[in-house]
Protein backbone atom coordinates (compact mmCIF):
# COMPACT_ATOMS: atom_id res chain seq x y z
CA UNK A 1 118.97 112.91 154.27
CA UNK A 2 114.90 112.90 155.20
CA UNK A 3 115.11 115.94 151.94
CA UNK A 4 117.12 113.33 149.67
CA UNK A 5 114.85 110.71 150.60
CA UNK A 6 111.31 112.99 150.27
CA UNK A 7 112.96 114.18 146.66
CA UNK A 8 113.27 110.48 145.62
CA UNK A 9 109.80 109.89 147.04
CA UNK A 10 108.11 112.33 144.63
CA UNK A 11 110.52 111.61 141.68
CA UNK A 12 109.76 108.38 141.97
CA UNK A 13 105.60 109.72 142.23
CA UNK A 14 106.02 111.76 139.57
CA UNK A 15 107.58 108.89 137.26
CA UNK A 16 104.53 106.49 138.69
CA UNK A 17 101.75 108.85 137.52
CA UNK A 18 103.11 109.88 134.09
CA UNK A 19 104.01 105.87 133.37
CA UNK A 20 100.13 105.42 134.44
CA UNK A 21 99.20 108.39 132.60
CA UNK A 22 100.86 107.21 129.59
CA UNK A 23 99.29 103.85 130.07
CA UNK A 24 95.81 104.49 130.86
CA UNK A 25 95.90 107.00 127.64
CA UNK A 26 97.85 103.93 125.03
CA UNK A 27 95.29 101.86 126.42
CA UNK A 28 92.03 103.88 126.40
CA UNK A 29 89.49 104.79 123.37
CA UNK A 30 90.84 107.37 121.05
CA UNK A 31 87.35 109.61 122.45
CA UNK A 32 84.49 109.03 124.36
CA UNK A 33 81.73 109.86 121.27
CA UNK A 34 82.35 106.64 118.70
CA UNK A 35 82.71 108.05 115.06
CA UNK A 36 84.20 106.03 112.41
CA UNK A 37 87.47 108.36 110.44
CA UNK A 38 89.17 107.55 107.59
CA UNK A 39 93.33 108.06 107.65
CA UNK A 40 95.28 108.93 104.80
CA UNK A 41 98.75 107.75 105.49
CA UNK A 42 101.70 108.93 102.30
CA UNK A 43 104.57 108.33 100.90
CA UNK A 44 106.56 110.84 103.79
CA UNK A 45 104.19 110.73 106.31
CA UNK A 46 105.94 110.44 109.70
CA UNK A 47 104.45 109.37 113.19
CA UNK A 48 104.77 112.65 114.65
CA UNK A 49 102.83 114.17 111.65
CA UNK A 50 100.06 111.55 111.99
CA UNK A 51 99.69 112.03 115.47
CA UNK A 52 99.75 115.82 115.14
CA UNK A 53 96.90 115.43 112.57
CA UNK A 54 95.05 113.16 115.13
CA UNK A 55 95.36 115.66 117.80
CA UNK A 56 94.00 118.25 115.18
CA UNK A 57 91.06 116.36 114.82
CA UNK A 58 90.49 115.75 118.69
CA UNK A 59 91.51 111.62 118.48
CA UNK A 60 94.76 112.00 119.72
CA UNK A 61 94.92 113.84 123.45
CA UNK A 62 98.66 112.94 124.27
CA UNK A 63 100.36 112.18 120.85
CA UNK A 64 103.69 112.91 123.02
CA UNK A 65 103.03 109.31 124.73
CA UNK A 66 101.71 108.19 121.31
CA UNK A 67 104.61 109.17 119.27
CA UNK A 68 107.10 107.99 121.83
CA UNK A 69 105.88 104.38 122.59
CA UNK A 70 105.64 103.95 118.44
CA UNK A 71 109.72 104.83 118.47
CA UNK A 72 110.11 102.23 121.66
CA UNK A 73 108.03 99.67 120.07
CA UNK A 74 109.44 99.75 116.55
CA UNK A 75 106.06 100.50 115.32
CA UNK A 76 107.04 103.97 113.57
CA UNK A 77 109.22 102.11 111.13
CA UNK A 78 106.56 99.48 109.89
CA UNK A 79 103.92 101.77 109.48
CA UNK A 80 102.26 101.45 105.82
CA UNK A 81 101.39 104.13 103.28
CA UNK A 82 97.05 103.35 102.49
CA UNK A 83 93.86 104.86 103.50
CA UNK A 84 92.53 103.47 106.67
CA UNK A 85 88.98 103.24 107.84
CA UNK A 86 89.43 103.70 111.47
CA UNK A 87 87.41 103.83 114.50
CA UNK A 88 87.59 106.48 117.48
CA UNK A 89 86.40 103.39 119.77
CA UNK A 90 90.27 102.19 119.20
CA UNK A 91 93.14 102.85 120.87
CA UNK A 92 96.11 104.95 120.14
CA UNK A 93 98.31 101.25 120.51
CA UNK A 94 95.75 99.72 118.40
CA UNK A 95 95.80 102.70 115.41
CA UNK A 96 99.49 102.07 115.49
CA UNK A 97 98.84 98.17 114.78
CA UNK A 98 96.26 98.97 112.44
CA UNK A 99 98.92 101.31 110.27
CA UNK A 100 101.49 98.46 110.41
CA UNK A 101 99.75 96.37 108.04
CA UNK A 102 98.68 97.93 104.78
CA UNK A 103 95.17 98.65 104.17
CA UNK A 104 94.48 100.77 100.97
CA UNK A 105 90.67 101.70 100.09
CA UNK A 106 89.36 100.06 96.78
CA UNK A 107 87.80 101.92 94.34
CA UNK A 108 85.86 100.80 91.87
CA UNK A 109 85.03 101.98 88.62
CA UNK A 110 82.79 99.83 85.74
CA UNK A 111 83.64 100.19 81.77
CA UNK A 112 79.92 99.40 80.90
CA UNK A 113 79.37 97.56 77.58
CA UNK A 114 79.03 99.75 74.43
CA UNK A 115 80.66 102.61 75.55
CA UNK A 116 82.87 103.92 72.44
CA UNK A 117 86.49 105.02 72.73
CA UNK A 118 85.31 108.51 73.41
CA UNK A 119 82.91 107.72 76.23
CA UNK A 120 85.80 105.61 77.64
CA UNK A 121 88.32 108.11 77.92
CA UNK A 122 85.95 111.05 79.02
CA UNK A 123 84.63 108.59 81.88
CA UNK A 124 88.46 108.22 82.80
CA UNK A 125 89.06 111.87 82.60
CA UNK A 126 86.02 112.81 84.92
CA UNK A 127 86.89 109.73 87.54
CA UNK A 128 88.77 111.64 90.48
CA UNK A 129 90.77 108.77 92.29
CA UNK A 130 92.73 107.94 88.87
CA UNK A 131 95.71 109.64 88.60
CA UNK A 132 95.60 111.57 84.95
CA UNK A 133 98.21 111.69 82.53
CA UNK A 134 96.78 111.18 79.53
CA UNK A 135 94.82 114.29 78.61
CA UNK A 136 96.80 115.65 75.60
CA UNK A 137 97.16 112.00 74.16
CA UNK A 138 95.57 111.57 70.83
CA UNK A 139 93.34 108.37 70.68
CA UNK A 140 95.54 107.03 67.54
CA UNK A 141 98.00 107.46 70.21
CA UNK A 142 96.31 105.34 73.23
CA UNK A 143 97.53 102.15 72.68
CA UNK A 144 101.17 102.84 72.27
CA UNK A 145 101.13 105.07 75.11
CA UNK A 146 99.65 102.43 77.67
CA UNK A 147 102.62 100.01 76.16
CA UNK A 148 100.49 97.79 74.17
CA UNK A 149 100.63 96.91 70.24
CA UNK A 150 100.24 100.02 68.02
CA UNK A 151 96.63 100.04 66.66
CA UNK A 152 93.15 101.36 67.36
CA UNK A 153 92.43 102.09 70.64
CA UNK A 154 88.18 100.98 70.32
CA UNK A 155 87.55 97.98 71.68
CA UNK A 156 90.11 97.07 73.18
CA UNK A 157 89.18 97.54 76.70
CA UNK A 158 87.05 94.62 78.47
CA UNK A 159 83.97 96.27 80.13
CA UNK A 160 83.99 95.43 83.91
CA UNK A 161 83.93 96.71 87.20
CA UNK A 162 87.64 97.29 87.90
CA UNK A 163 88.73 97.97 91.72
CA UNK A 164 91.84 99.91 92.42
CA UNK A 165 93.54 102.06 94.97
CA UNK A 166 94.01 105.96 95.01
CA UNK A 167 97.68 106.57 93.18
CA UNK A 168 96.26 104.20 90.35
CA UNK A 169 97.22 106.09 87.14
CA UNK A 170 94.96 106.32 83.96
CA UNK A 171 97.42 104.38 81.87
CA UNK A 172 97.94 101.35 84.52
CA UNK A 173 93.95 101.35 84.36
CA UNK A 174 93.59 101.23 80.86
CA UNK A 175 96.52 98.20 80.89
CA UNK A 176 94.50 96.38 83.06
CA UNK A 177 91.22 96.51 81.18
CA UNK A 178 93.24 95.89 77.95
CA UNK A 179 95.05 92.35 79.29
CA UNK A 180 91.90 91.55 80.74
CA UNK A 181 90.03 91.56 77.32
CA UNK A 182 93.06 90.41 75.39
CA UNK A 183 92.94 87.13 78.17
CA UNK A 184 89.12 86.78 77.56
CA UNK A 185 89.41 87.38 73.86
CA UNK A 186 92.40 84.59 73.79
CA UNK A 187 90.09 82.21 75.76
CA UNK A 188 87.23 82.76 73.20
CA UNK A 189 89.20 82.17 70.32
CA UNK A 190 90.67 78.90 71.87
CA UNK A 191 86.69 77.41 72.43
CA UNK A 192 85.52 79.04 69.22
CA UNK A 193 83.46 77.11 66.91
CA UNK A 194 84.99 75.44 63.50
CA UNK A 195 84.36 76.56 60.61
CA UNK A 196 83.30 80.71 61.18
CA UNK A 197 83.74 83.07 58.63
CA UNK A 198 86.28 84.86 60.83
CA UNK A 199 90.41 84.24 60.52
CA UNK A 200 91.36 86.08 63.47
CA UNK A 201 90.44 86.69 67.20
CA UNK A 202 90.60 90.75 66.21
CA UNK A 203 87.69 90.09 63.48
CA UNK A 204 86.01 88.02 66.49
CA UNK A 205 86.29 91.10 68.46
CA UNK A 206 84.91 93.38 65.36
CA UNK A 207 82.10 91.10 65.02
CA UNK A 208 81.26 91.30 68.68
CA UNK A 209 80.91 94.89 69.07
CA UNK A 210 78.32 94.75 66.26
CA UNK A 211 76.84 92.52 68.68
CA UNK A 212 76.54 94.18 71.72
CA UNK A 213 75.27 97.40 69.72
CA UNK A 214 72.69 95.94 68.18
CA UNK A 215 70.67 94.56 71.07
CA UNK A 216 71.10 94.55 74.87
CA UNK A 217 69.22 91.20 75.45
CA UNK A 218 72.38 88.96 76.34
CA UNK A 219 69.58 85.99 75.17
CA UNK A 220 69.55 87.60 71.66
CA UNK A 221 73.63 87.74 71.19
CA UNK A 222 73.82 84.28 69.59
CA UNK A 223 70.76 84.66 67.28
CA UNK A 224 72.31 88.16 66.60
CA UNK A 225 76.00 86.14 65.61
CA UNK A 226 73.91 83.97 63.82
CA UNK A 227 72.83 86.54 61.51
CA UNK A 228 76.11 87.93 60.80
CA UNK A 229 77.68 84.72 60.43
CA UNK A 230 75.18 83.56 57.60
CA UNK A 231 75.80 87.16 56.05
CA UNK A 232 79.28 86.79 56.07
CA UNK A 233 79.29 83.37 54.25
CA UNK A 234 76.64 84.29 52.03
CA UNK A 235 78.75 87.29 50.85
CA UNK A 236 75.81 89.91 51.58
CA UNK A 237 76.63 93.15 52.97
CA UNK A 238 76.00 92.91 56.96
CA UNK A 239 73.85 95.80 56.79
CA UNK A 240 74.06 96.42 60.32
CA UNK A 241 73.02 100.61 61.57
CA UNK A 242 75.17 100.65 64.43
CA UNK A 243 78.23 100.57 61.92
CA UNK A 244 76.40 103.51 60.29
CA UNK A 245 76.20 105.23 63.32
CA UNK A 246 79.97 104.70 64.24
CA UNK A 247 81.17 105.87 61.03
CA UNK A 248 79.25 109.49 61.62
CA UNK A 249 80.62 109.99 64.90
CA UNK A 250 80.19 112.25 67.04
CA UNK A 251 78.08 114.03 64.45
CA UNK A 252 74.99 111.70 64.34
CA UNK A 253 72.25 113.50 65.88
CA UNK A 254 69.73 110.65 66.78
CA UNK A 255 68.05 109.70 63.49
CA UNK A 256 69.84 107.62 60.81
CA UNK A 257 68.69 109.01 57.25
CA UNK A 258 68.42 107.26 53.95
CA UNK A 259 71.36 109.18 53.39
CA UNK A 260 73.13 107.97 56.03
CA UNK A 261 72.87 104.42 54.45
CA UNK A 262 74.28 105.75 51.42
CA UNK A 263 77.16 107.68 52.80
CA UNK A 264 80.29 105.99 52.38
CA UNK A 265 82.08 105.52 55.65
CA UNK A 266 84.90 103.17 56.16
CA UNK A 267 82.37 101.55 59.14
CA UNK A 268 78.86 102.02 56.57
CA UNK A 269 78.21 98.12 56.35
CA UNK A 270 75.65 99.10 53.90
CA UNK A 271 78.36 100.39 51.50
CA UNK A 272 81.25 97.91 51.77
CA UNK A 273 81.69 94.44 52.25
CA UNK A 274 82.44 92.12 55.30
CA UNK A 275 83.13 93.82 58.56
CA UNK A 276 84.12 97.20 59.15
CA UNK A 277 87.99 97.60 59.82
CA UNK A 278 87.99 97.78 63.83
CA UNK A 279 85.52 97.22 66.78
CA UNK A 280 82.38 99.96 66.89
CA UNK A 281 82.74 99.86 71.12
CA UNK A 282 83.75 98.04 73.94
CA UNK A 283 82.58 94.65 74.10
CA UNK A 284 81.47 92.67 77.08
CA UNK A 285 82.83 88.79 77.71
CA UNK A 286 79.25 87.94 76.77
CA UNK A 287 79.22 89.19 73.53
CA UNK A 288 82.62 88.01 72.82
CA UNK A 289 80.83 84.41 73.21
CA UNK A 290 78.64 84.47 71.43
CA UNK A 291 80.52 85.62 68.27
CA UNK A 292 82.03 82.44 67.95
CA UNK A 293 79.09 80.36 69.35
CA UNK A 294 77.01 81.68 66.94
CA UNK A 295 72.58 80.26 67.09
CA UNK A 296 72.26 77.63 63.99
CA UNK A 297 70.00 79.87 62.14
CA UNK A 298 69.00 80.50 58.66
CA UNK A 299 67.61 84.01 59.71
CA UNK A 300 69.01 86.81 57.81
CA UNK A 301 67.32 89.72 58.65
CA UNK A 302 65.86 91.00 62.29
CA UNK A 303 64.20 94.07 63.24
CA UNK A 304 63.09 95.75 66.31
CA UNK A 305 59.79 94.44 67.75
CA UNK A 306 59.23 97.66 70.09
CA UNK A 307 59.43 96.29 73.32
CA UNK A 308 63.69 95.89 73.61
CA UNK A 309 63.78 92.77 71.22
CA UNK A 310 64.28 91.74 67.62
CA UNK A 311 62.38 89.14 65.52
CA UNK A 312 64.36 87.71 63.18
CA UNK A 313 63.14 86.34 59.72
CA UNK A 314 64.99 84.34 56.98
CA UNK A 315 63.28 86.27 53.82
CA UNK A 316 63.22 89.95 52.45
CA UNK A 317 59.74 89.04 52.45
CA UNK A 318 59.28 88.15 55.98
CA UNK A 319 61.87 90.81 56.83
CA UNK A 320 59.99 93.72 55.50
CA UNK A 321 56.31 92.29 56.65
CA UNK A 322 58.14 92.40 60.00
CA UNK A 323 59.43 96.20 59.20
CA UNK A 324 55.61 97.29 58.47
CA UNK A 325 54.34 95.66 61.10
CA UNK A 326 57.03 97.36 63.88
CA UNK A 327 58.71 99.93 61.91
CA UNK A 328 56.37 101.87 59.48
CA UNK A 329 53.07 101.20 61.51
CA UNK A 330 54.80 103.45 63.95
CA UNK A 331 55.81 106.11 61.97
């Protein structure tokens, strides 16, 4: 009987010291030294894998006890797929209520204003969180492929800074920067002004990527739709380099000749009339504005004053004083 009774005794020790082993460790600091982790949990990820991958790392010292209460608790069946930003001052019980509620890392990635189809799609390529599936789609190709209307893919993509979690695919990107300019676009064309020289909200967004090529001073864009707006009713040809420059490609080397000007392109707005058949590059909400809140001007021409900025004249007489006095005096 006293050998029954001392067995019991130190069962019943035994039990008490791994319940308060298993306690103090659920309860305790994942280690000592504080060091922020990040945790990657996946589609298949199990508890015992995360814990062995804890224990690899030296956060997790019993992932036994760790493993076992999430199974008691219900915890290994709520646990999310994400990547967490984590702390080694929290607990294993406190991980486990951290992976219950789904906490995936934003990304971010900006489409910057200007950037042409090409630039677009290389930036997309390069970007390493994005998952890629697009690389042996042609750009006549891009719109269809992202489900959108059939058409030309420049343009069409609303520069921003776009925030998305790892998984994110390169054509759920691209959808989302194309309804987010087709929204903007939309609410443009709703507030435009009456009586432009445009039909639709696609010559709107032509008109603006002639804008936001030609200057980067956001203060210049109306004055700059101003210009092409009296063009455009006047009937003269908008002139306008960047369209030049669009039409050679990825040829151009830098320096736009007098050649250039005389090359017919389908873009060359020296050589044809009205606008050139798509957008020249991607155009920021900005832009988009002003194109149909065009300045009240009666300027016609502008040139480059050398310092970032344009100054804008409403004579060929004024315009080419102005291209002596910052163009040719440099030269």
């Amino acid at each position: 009987m006293k050998i029954f009774l001392s067995l019991c005794f130190l069962i019943l020790c035994g039990l008490g010291y791994v319940a308060y082993d298993a306690h103090s460790f659920l309860n305790s600091p994942l280690s000592e030294e504080q060091r922020s982790f990040e945790l990657e949990v996946t589609s298949g990820d199990t508890v015992r894998g995360i814990g062995k991958r804890l224990a690899a790392d030296n956060l997790l010292k019993r992932p036994l006890w760790w493993e076992a209460y999430a199974r008691y608790s219900g915890a290994a069946r709520s646990i999310k797929t994400g990547e967490y930003p984590l702390s080694s001052a929290l607990t294993p019980i406190q991980v486990l209520t951290e992976l219950q509620v789904s906490k995936q890392r934003q990304y971010s990635f900006t489409v910057l204003e200007g950037w042409s189809i090409w630039q677009l799609r290389a930036a997309v390529e390069a970007n390493e969180v994005l998952e890629h599936t697009m690389q042996d789609v042609a750009d006549d190709d891009v719109m269809k492929f992202i489900g959108a209307a059939d058409g030309h893919p420049e343009g069409q993509f609303l520069p921003d800074t776009y925030h998305f979690p790892r998984g994110t695919t390169d054509v759920e990107f691209l959808k989302r920067a194309h309804d987010a300019l087709n929204a903007k676009l939309d609410d443009v064309w709703a507030n435009r002004q009456q009586g432009l020289p445009v039909s639709t909200p696609y010559e709107v967004l032509i008109m603006a990527s002639i804008i936001e090529k030609e200057t980067s001073i956001l203060e210049e864009h109306p004055m700059v739709s101003g210009v092409i707006v009296g063009r455009l009713r006047k009937g003269m040809r908008l002139q306008m380099d960047p369209t030049v420059i669009y039409g050679i490609g990825e040829n151009f080397n830098g320096d736009i000749t007098k050649r250039d000007l005389r090359t017919k392109t389908p873009y060359n707005t020296y050589t044809i009339d009205g606008l050139p058949p798509t957008p020249i590059a991607m155009t920021g909400a900005r832009a988009l504005e002003a194109a149909v809140n065009p300045t009240d001007t009666k300027a016609l021409f502008f040139v480059a004053d050398g310092t970032g900025g344009h100054v804008f004249t409403e004579t060929v007489e004024e315009h080419n004083k102005a291209v002596r006095k910052y163009i040719l005096r440099k030269k």
